[in-house]
Protein backbone atom coordinates (compact mmCIF):
# COMPACT_ATOMS: atom_id res chain seq x y z
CA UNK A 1 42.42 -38.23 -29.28
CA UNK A 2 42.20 -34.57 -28.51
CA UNK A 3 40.29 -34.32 -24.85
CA UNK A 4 39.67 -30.65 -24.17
CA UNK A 5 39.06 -29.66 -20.68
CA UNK A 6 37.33 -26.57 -19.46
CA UNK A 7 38.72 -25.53 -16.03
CA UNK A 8 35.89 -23.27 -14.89
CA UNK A 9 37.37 -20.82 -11.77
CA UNK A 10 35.53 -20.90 -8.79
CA UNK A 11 34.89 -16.65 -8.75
CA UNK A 12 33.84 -17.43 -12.40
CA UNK A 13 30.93 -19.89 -10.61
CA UNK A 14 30.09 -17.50 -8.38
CA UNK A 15 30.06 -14.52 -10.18
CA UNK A 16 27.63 -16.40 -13.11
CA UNK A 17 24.96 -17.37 -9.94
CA UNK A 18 25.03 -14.26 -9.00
CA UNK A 19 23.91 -12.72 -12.15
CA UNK A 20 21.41 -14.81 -12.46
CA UNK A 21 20.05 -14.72 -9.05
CA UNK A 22 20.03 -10.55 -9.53
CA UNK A 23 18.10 -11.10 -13.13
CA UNK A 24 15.75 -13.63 -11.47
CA UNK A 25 15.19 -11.09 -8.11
CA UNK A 26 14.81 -7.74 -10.58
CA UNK A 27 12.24 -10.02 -12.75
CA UNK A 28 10.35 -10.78 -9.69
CA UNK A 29 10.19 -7.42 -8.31
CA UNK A 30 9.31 -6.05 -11.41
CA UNK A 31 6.27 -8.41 -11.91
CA UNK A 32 4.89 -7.74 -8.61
CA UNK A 33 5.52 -4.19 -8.82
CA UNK A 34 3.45 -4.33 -12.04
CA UNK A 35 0.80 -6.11 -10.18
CA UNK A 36 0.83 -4.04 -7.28
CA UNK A 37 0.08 -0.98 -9.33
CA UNK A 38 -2.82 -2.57 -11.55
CA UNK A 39 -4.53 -3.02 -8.23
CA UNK A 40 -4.16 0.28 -7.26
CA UNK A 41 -5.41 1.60 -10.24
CA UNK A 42 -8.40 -0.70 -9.82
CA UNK A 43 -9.19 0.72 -6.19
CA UNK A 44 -9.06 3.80 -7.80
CA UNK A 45 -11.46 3.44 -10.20
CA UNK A 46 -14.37 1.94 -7.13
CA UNK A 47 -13.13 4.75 -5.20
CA UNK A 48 -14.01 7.24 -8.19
CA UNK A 49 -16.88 5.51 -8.63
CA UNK A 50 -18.17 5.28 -4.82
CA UNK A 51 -17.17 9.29 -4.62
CA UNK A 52 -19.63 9.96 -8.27
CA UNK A 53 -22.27 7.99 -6.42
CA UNK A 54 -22.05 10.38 -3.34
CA UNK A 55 -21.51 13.33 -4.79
CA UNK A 56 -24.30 12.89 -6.87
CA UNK A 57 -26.77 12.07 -4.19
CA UNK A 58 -25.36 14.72 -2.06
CA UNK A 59 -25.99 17.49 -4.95
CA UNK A 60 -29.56 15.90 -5.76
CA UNK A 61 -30.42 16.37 -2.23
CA UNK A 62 -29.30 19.86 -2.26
CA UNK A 63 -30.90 20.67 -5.57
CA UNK A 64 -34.00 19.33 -3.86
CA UNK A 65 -34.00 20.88 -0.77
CA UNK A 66 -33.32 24.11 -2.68
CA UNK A 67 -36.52 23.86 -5.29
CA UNK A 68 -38.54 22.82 -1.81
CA UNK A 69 -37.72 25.83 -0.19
CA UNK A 70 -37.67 28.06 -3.41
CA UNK A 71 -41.53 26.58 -4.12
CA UNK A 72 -42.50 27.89 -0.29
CA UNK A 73 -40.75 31.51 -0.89
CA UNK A 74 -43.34 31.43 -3.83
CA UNK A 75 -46.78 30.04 -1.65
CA UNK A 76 -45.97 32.82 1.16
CA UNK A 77 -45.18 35.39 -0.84
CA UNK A 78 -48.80 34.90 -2.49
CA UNK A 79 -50.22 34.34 0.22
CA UNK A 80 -48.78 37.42 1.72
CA UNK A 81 -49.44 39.20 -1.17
CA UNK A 82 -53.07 38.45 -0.96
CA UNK A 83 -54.02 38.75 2.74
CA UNK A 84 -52.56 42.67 1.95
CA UNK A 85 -55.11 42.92 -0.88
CA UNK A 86 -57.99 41.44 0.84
CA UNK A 87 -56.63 43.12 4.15
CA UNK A 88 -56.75 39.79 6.00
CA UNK A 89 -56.06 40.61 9.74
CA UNK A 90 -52.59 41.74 10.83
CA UNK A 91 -52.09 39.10 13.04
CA UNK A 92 -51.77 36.39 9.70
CA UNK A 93 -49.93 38.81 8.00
CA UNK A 94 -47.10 39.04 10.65
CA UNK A 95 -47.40 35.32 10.99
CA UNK A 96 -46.73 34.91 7.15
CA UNK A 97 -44.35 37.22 7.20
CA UNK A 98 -42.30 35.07 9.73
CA UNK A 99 -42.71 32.19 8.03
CA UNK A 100 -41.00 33.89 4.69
CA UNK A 101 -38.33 35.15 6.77
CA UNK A 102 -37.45 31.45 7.67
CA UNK A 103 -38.04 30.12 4.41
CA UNK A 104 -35.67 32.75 3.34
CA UNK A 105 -32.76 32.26 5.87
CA UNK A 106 -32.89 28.46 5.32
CA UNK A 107 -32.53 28.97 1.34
CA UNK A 108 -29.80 31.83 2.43
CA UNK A 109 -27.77 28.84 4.42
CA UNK A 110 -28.49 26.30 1.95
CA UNK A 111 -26.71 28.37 -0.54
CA UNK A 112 -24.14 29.13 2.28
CA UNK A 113 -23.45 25.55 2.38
CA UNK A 114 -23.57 24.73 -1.83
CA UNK A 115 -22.38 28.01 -3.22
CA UNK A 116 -22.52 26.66 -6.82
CA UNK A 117 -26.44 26.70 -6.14
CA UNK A 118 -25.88 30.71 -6.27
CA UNK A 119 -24.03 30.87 -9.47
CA UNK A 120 -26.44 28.81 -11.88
CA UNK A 121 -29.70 27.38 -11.93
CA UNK A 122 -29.82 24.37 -10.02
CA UNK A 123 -30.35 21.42 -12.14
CA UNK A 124 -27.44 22.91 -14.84
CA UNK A 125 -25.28 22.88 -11.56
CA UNK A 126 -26.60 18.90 -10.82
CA UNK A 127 -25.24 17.84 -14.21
CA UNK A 128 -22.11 19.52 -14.38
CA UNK A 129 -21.61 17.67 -11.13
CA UNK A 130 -22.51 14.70 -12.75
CA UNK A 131 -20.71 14.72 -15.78
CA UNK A 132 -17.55 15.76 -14.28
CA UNK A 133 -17.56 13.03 -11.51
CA UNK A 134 -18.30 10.31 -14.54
CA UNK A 135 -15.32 11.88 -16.21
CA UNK A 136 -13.03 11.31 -13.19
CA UNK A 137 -14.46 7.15 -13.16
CA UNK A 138 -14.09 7.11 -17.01
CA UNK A 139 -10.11 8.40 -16.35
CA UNK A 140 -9.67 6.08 -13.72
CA UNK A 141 -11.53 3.24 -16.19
CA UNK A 142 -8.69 4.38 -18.83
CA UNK A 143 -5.84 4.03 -16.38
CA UNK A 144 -6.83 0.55 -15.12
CA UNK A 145 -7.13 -0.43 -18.57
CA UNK A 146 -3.69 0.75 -19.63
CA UNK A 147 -2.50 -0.63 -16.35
CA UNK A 148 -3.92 -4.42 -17.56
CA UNK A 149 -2.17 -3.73 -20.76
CA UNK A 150 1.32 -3.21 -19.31
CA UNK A 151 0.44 -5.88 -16.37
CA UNK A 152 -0.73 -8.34 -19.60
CA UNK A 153 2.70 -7.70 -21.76
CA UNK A 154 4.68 -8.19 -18.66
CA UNK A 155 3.47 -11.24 -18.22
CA UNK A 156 4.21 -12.76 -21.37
CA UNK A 157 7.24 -11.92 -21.34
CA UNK A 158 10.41 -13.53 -20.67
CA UNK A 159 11.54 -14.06 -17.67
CA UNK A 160 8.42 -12.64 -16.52
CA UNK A 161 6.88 -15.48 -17.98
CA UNK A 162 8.46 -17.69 -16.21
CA UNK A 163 7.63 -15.94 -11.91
CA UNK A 164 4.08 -15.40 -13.38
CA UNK A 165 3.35 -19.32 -14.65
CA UNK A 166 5.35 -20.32 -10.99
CA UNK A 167 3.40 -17.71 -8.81
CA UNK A 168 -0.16 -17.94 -11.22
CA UNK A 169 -0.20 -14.80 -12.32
CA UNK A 170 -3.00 -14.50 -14.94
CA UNK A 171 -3.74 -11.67 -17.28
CA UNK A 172 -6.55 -9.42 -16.57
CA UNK A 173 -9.75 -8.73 -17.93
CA UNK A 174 -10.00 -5.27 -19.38
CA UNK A 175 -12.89 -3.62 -18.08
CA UNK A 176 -15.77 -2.16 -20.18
CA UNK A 177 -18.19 0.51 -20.01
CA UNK A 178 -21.22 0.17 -17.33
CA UNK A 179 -23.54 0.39 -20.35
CA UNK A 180 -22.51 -3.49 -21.61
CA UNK A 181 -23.77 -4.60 -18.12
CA UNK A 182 -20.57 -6.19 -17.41
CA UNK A 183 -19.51 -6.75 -14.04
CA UNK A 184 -15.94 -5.76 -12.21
CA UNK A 185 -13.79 -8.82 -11.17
């Protein structure tokens, strides 16, 4: 009988444990570096979201402070405009007057404070707010998404297979538009 015997070196050992301990540790790292960046791409997206929902109510403030102010301008200037006509007593007029000239330095530092009020009428101003903030949540939507997609690949994947299954790493949901009514995590 022919016996064949395999005399494995000792460096030969060591050399094969450490290749696999490096593949394991690079697997690893890899997986949770994948991980690590879907959940930044999720905060993100709320933090897009929760800067859209304040820079909307911010600019709808503004836009209404703005028409309040513009619809006083209007009601004193009338009712300057008639107390001159009818000749209504001086002392009204000067009060009226005064109360234009505030009107009119409040809209002044209003438009100070939101220039874009100055360029364009108000409400065009509003909803190119609004449509550029949902823009920025709809880009940060699109990342997380693509984010899940690499995160979901990754995971079945080999070896990554294997660290997700032992740390219970699941694949993520893909998240959908806020029209379906379907809620975030």
């Amino acid at each position: 009988m022919l016996e064949l015997r395999w005399r494995i070196k000792p460096s030969a050992v060591i050399l094969i444990v450490v290749v696999v301990v490096l593949v394991l540790r690079y697997g690893y790292d890899t997986l949770v570096d994948e991980r690590h960046w879907l959940h930044a791409a999720y905060d993100r997206m709320l933090i897009e979201k929760q800067r859209r929902l304040d820079t909307v109510t911010l600019s709808w403030d503004a836009v209404d402070r703005y028409q309040k102010l513009e619809q006083g301008i209007q009601t004193r200037v009338t009712t300057l405009n008639n107390q001159i006509k009818t000749g209504g007593g001086k002392a009204h007029i000067q009060e009226t007057r005064k109360e234009l000239e505030q009107l009119i330095s409040g809209l002044d530092l209003l438009k100070e404070k939101y220039p874009w009020l100055n360029a364009k009428e108000p409400y065009l101003s509003l909803m190119e707010i609004m449509k550029e903030s949902g823009l920025r949540v709809t880009n940060a939507r699109l990342l997380y998404n693509q984010r899940v997609y690499h995160y979901n690949v990754m995971c079945r994947l080999f070896p990554y297979v294997l660290f997700a299954r032992l740390l219970g790493y699941k694949q993520e949901h893909y998240l959908q538009t806020e029209a379906t009514g379907v809620r975030y995590r």
